[in-house]
N, C-alpha and C. Protein backbone atom coordinates (compact mmCIF):
# COMPACT_ATOMS: atom_id res chain seq x y z
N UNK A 1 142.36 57.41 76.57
CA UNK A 1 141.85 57.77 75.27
C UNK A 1 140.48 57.11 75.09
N UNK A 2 139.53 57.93 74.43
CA UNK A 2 138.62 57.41 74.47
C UNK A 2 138.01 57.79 72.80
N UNK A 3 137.35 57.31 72.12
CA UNK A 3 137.10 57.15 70.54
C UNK A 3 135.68 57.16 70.29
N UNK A 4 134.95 57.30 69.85
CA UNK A 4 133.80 56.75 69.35
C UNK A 4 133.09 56.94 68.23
N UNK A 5 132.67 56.41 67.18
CA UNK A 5 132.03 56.51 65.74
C UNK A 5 130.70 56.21 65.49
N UNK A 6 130.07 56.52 64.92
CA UNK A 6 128.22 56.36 64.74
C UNK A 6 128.27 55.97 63.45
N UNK A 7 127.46 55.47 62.89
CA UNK A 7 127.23 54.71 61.72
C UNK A 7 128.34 54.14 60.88
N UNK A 8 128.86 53.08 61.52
CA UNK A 8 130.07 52.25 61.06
C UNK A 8 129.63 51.64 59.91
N UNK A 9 128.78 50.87 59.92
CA UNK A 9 128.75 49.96 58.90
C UNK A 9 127.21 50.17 58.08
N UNK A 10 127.03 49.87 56.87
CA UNK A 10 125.46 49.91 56.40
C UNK A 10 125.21 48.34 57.13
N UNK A 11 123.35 48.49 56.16
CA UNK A 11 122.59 47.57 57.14
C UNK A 11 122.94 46.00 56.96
N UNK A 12 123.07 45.80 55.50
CA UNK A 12 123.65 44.23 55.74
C UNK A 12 124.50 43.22 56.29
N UNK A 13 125.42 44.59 56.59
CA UNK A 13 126.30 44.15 57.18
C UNK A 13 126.39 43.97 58.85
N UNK A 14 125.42 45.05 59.45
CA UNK A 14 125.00 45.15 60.64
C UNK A 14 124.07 44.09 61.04
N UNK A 15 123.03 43.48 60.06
CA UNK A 15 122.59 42.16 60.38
C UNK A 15 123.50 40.49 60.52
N UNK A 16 125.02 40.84 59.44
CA UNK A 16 125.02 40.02 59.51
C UNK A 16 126.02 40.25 61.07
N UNK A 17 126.54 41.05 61.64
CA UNK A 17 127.38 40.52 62.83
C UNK A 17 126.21 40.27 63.77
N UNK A 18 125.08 40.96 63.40
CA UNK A 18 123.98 40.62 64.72
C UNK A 18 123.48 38.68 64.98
N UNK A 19 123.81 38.26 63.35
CA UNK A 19 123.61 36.99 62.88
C UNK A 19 124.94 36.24 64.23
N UNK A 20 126.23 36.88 63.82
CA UNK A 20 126.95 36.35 64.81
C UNK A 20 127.21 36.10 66.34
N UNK A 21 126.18 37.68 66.99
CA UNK A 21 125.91 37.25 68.21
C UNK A 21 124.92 36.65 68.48
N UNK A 22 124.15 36.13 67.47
CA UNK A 22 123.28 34.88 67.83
C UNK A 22 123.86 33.72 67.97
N UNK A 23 124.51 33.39 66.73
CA UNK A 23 125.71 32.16 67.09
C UNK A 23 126.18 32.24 68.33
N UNK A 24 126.82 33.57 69.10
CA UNK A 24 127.82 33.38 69.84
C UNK A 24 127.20 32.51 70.92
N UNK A 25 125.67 33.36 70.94
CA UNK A 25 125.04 33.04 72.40
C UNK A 25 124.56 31.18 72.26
N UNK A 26 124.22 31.09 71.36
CA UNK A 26 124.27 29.60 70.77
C UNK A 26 125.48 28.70 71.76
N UNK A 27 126.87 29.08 71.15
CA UNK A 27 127.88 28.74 71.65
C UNK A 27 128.19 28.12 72.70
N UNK A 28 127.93 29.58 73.45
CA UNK A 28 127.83 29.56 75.32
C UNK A 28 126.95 29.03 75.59
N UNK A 29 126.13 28.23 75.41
CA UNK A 29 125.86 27.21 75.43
C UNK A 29 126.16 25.93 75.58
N UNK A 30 127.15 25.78 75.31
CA UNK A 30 127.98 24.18 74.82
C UNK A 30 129.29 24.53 75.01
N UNK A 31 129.83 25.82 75.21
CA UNK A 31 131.44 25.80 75.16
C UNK A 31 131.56 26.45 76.73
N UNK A 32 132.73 26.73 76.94
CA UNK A 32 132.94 27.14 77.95
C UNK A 32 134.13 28.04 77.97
N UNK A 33 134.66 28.91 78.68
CA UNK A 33 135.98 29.51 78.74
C UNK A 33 136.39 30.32 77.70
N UNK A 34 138.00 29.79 77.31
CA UNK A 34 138.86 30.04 76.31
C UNK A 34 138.15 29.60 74.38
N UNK A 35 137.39 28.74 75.18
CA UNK A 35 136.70 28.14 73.64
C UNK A 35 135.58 29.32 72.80
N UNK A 36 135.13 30.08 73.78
CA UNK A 36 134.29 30.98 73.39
C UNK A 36 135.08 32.41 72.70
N UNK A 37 136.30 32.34 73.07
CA UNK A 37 137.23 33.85 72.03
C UNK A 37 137.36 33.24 71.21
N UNK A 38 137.68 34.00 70.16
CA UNK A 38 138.56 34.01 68.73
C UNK A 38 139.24 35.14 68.77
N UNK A 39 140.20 34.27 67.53
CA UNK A 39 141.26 34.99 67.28
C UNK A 39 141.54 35.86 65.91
N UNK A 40 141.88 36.97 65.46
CA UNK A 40 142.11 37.10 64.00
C UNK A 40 143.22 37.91 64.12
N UNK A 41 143.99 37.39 63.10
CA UNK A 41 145.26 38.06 62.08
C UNK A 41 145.19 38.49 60.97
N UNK A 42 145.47 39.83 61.19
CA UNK A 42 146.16 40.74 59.75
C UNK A 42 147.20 40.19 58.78
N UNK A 43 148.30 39.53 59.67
CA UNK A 43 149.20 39.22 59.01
C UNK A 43 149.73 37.80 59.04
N UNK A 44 149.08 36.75 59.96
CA UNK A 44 149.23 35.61 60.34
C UNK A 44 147.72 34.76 59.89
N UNK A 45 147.38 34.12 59.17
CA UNK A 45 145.69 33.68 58.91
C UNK A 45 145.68 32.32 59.73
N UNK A 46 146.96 31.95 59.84
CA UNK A 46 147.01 30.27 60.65
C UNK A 46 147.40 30.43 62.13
N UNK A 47 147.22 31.69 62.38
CA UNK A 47 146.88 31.55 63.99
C UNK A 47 145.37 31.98 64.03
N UNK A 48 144.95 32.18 63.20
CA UNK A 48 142.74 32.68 63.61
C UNK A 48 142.42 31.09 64.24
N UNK A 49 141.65 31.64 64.75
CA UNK A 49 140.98 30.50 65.88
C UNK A 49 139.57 30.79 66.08
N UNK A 50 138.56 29.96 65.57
CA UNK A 50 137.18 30.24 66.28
C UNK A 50 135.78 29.48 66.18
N UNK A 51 135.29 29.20 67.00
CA UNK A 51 134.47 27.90 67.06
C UNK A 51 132.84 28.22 66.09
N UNK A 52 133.31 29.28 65.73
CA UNK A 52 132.09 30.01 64.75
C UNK A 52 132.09 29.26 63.43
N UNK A 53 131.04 29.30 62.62
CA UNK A 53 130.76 28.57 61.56
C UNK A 53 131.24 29.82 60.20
N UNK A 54 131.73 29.02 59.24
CA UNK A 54 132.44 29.81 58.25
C UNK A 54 131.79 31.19 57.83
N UNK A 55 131.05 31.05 57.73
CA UNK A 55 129.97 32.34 57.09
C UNK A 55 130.12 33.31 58.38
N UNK A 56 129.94 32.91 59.66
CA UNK A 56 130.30 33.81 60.94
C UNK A 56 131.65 34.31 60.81
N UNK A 57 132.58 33.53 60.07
CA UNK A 57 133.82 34.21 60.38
C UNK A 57 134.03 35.36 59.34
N UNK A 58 133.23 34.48 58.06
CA UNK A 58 133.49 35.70 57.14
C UNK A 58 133.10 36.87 57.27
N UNK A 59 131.41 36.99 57.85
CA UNK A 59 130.86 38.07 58.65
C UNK A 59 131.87 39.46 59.24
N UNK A 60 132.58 38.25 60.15
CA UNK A 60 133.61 39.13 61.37
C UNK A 60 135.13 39.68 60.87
N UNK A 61 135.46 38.38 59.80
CA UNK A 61 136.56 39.18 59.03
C UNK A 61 136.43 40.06 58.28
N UNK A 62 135.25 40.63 57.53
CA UNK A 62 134.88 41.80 56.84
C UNK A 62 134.93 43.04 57.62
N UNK A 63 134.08 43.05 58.62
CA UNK A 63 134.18 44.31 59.62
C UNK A 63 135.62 44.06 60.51
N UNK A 64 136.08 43.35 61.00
CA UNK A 64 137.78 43.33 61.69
C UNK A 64 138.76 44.18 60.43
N UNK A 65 138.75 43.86 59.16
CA UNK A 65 139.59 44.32 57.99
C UNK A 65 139.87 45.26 57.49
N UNK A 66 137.74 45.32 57.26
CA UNK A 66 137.60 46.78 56.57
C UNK A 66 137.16 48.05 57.35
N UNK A 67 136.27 47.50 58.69
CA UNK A 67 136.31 48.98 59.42
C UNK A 67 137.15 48.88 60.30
N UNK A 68 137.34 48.28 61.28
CA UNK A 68 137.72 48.30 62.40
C UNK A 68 139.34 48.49 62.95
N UNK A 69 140.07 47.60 61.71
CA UNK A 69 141.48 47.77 61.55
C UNK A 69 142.00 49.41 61.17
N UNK A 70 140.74 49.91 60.47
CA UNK A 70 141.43 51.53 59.61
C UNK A 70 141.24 52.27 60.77
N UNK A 71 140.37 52.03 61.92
CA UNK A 71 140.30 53.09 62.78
C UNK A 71 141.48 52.33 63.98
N UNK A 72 141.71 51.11 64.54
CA UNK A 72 142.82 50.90 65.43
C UNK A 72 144.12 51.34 64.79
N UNK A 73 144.42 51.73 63.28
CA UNK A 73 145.99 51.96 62.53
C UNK A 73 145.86 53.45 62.97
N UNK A 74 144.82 54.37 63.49
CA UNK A 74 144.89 55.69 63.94
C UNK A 74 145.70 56.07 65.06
N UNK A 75 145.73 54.27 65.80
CA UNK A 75 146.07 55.16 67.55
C UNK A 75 147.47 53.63 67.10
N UNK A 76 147.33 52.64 66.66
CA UNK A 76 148.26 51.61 66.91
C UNK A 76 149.28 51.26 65.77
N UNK A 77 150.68 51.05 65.64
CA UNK A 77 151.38 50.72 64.96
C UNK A 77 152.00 49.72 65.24
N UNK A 78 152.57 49.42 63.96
CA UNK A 78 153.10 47.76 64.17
C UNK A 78 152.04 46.39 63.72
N UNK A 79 152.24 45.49 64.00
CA UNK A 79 151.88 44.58 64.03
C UNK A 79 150.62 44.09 65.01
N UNK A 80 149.32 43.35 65.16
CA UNK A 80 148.71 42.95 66.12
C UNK A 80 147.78 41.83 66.00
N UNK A 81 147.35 41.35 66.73
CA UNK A 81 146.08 40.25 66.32
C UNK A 81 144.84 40.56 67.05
N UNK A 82 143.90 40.30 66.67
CA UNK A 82 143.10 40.91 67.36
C UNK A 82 142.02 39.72 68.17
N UNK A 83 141.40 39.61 69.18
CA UNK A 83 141.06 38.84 69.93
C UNK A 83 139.51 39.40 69.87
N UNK A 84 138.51 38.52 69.65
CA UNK A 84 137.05 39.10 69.65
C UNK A 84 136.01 37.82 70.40
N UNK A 85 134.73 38.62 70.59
CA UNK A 85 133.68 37.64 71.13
C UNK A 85 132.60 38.50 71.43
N UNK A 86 131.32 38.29 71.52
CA UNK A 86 130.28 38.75 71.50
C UNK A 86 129.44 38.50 72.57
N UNK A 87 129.21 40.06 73.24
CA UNK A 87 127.94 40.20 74.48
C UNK A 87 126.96 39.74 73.79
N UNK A 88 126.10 39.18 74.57
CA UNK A 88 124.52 39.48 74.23
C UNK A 88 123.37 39.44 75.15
N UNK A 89 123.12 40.88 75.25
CA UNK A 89 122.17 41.00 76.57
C UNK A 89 122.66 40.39 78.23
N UNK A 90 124.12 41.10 78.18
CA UNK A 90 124.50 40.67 79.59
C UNK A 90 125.01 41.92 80.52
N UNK A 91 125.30 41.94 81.54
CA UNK A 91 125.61 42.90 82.25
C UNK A 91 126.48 42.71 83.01
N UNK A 92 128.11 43.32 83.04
CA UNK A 92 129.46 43.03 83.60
C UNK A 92 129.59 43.77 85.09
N UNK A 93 130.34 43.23 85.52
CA UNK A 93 130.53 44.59 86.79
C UNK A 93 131.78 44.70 86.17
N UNK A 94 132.71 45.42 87.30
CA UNK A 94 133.59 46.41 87.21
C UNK A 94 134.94 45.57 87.19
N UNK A 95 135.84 45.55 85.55
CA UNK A 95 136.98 44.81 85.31
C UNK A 95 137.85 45.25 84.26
N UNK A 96 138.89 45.15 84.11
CA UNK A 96 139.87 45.73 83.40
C UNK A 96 140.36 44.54 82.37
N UNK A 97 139.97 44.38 80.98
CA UNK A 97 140.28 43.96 80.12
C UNK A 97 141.76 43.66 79.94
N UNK A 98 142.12 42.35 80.58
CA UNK A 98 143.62 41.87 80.56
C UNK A 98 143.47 40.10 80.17
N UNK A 99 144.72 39.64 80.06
CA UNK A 99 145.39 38.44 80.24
C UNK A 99 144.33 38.08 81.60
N UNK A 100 143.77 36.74 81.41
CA UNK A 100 143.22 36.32 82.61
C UNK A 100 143.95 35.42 83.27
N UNK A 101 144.48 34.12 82.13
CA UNK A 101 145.52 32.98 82.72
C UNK A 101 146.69 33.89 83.25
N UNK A 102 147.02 34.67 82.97
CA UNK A 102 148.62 35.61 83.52
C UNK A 102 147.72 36.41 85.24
N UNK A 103 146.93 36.86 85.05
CA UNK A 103 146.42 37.43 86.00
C UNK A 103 145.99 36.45 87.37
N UNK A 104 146.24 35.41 87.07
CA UNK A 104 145.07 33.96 87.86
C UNK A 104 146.64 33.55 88.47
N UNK A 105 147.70 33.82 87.28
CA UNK A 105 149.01 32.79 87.51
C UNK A 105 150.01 33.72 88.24
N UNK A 106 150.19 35.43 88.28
CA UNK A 106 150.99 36.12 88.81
C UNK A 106 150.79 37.15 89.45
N UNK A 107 149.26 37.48 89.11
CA UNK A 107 148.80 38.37 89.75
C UNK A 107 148.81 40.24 89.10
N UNK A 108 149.44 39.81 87.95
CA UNK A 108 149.65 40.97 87.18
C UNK A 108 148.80 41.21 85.83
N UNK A 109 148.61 42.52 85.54
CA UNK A 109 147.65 43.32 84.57
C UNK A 109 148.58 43.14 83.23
N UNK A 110 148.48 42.44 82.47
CA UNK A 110 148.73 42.53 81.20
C UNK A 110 148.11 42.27 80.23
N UNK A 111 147.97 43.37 79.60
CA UNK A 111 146.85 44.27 79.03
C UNK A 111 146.89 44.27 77.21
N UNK A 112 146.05 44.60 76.79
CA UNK A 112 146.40 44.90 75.62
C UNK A 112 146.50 45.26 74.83
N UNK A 113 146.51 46.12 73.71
CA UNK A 113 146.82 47.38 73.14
C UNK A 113 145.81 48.09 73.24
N UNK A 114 144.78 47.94 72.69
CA UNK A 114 143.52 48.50 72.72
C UNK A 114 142.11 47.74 72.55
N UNK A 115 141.48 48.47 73.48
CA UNK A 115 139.55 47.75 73.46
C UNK A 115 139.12 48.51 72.69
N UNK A 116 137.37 47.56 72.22
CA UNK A 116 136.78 48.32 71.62
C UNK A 116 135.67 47.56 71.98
N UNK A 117 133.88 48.00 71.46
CA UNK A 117 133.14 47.75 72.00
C UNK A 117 131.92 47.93 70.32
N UNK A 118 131.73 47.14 70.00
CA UNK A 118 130.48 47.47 68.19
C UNK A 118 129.08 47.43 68.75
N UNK A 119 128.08 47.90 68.64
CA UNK A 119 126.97 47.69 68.82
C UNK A 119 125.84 47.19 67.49
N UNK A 120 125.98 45.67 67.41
CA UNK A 120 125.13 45.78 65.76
C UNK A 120 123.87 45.66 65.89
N UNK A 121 123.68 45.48 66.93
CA UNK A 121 121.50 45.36 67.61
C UNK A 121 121.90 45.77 68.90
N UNK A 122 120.60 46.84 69.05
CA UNK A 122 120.34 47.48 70.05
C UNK A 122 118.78 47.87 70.29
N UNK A 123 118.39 47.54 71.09
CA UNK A 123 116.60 47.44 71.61
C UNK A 123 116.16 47.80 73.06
N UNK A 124 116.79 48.49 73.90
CA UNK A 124 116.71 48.22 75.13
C UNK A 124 116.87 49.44 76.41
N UNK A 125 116.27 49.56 77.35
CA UNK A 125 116.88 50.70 78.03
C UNK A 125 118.06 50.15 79.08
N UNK A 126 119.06 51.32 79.37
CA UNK A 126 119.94 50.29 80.45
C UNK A 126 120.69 50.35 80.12
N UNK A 127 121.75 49.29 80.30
CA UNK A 127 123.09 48.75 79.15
C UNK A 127 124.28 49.38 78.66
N UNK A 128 124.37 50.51 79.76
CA UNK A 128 125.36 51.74 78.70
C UNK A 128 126.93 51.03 79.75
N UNK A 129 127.92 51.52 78.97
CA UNK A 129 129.03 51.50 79.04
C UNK A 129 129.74 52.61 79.78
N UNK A 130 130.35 51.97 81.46
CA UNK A 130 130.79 52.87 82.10
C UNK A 130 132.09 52.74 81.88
N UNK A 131 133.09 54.24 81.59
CA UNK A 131 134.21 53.97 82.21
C UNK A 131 134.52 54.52 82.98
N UNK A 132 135.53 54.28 83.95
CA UNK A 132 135.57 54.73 85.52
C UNK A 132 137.09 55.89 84.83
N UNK A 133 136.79 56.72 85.29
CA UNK A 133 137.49 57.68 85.26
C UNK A 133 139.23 58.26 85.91
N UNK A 134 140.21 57.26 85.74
CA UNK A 134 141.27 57.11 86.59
C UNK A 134 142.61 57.13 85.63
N UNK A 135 143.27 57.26 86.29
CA UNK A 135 144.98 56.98 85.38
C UNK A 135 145.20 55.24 85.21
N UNK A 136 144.99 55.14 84.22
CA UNK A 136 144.86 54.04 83.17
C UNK A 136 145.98 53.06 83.95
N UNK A 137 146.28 51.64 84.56
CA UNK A 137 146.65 50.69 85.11
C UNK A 137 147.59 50.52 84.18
N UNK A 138 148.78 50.70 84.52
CA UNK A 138 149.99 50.25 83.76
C UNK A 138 150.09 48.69 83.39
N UNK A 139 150.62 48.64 82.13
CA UNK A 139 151.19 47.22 81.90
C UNK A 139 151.95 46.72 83.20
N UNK A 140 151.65 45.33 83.17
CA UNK A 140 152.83 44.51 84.16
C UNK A 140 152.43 44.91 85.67
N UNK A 141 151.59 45.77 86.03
CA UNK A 141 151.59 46.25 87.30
C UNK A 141 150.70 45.44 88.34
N UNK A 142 150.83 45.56 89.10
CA UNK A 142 149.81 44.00 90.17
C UNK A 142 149.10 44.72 91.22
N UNK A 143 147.92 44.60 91.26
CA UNK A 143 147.45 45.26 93.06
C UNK A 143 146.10 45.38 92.61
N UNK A 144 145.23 45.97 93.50
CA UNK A 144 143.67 45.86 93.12
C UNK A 144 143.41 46.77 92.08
N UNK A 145 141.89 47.10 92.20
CA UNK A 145 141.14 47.70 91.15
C UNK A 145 141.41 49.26 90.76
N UNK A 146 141.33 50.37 90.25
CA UNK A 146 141.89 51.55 90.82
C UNK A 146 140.71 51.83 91.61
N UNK A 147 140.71 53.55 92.53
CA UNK A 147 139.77 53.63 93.12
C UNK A 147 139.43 54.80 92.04
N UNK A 148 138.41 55.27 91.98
CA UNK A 148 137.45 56.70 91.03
C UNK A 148 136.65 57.11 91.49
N UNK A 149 136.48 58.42 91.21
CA UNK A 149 135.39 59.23 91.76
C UNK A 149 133.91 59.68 91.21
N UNK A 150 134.67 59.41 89.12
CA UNK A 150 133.81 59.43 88.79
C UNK A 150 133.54 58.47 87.49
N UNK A 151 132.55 59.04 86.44
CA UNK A 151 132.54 57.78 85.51
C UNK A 151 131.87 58.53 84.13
N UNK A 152 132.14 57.65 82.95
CA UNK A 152 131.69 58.51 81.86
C UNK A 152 130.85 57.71 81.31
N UNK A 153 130.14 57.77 80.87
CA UNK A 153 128.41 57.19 80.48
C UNK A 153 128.44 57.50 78.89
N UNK A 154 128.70 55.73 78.54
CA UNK A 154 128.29 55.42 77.16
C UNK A 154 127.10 55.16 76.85
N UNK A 155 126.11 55.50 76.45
CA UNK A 155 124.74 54.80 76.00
C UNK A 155 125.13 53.71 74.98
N UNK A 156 124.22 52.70 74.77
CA UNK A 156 124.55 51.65 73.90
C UNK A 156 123.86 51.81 72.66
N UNK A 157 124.38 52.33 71.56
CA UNK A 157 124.05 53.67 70.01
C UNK A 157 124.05 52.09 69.18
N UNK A 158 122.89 51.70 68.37
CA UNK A 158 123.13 50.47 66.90
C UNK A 158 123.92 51.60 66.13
N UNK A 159 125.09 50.60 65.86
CA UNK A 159 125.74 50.84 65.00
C UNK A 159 127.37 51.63 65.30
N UNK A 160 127.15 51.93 66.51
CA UNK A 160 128.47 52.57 67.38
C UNK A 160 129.42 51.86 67.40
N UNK A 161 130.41 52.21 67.45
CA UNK A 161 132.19 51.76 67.17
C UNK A 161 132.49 52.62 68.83
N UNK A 162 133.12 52.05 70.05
CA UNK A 162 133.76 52.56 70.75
C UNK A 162 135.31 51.81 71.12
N UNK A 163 135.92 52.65 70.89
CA UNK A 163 137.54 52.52 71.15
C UNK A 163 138.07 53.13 73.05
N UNK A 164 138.77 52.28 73.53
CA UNK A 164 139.54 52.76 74.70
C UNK A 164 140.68 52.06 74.99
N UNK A 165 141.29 53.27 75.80
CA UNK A 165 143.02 53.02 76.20
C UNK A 165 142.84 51.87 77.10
N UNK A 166 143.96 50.56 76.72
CA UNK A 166 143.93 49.72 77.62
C UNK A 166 144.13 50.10 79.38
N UNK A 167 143.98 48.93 80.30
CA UNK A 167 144.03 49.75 81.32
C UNK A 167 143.51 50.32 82.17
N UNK A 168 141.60 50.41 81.35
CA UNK A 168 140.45 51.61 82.24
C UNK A 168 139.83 50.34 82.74
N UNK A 169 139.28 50.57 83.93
CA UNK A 169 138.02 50.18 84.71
C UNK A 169 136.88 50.57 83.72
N UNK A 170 135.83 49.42 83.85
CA UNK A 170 134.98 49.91 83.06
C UNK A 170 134.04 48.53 83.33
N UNK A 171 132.51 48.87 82.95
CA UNK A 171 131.38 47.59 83.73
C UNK A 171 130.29 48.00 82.38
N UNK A 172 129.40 47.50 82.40
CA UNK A 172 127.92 47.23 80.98
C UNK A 172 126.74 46.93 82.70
N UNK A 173 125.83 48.27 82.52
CA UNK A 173 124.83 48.44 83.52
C UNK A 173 124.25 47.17 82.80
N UNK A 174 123.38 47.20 84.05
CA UNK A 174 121.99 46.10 83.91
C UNK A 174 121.13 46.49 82.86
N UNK A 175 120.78 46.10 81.74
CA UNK A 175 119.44 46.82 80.81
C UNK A 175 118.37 45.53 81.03
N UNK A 176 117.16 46.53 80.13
CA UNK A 176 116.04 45.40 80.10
C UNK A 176 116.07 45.22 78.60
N UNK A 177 115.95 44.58 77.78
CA UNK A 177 115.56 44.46 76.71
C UNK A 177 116.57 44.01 75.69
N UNK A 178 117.30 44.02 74.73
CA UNK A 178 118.00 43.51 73.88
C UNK A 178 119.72 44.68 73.64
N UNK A 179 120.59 44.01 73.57
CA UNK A 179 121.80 44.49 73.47
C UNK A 179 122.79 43.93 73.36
N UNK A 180 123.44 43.76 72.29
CA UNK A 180 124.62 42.84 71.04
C UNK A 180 125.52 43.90 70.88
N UNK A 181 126.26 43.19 71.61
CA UNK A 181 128.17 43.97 71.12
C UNK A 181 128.96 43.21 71.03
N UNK A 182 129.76 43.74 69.74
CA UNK A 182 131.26 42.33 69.71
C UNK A 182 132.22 43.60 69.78
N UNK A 183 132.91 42.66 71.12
CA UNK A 183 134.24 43.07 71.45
C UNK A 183 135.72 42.59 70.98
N UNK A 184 136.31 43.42 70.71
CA UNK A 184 137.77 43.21 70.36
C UNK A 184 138.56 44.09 70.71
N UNK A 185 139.72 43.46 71.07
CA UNK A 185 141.01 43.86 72.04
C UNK A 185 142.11 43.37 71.34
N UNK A 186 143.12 44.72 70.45
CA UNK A 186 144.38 44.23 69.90
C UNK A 186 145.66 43.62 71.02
N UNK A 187 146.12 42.88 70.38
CA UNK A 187 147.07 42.16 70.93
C UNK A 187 148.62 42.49 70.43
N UNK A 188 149.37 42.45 70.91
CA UNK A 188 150.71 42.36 70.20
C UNK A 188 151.12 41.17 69.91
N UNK A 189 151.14 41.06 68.33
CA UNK A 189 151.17 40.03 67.03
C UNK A 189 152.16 38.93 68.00
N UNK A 190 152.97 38.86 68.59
CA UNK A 190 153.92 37.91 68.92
C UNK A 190 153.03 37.26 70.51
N UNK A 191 151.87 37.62 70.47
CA UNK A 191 151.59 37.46 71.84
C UNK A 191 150.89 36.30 72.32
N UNK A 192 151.24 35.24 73.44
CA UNK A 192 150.52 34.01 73.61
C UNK A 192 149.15 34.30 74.67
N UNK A 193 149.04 35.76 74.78
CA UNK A 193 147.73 35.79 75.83
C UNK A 193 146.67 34.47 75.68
N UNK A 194 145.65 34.75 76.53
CA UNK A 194 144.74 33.91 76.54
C UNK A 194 143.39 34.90 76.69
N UNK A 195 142.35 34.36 76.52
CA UNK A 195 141.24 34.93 76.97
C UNK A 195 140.99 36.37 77.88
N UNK A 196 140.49 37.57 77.99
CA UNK A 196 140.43 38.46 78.42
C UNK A 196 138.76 38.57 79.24
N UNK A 197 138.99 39.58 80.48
CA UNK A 197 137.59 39.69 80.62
C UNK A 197 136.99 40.87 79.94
């Protein structure tokens, strides 16, 4: 499954998450790992976790609440938490958004409900969002990467909302110039994951 929305949010609000991937990159700086996700709950507020400064969180809990939750209640039911953190101006190769400590410790893909990908500053050529085109990597399942033949080409849109089925292969080309996305990946509410790539 694949989703995508154009003009999510007006502009103040688009400055202020851009405010947050400045922080983030701040961050990474000084933190390392697991310290660099956060966490947010719908229905739990004393499991949120995040090394961001209050005004950053409030930033991120506004758009997690008010946009972002109404479009994941389209494809997800139940309960979830949602796990977030912010690119900025980087370029991934080719990895499947899972459990990393479970993946490091058993060797297995456990995954999580759904990705997504915000663009709140965008300046740059490059940078688009591949997904590799394959039958989506089952929960729990262990073995390499899939193989694909082909790939679907996101450009990186200010202001774009992209949603995908957990599961896909998928990489952020090399760009030149400026490109801020905060990512979030629902979780199932009871879930002790850790950090995702």
């Amino acid at each position: 499954m694949l989703h995508i929305i154009d003009n999510v949010l007006p502009e103040p609000e688009l400055l202020r998450l851009k405010m947050v991937c400045d922080d983030h990159a701040e961050l990474r700086e000084n933190l390392s790992g697991d310290e660099l996700f956060s966490w947010w709950s719908p229905h739990a507020p004393k499991r949120e976790r995040s090394p961001h400064t209050p005004e950053a969180i409030a930033a991120i809990d506004h758009y997690l609440s008010h946009k972002l939750q109404p479009v994941l209640s389209l494809f997800l039911h139940g309960t979830y938490d949602i796990e977030w953190w912010c690119n900025t101006n980087n370029d991934l190769d080719w990895h499947i958004d899972k459990d990393e400590a479970e993946g490091k410790r058993s060797g297995r893909y456990v995954l999580p409900l759904m990705s997504t990908v915000f663009y709140p500053h965008v300046s740059c050529s490059g940078g688009e969002l591949l997904l590799a085109d394959h039958p989506p990597i089952e929960n729990g399942s262990r073995g390499p990467l899939p193989q694909f033949r082909s790939v679907i080409t996101i450009p990186p849109v200010l202001n774009r909302l992209v949603v995908f089925s957990p599961g896909l292969l998928h990489r952020i080309n090399p760009l030149e110039g400026e490109r801020y996305s905060v990512a979030a990946n629902a979780w199932p509410h009871q879930s002790g994951v850790s950090a995702t790539g």
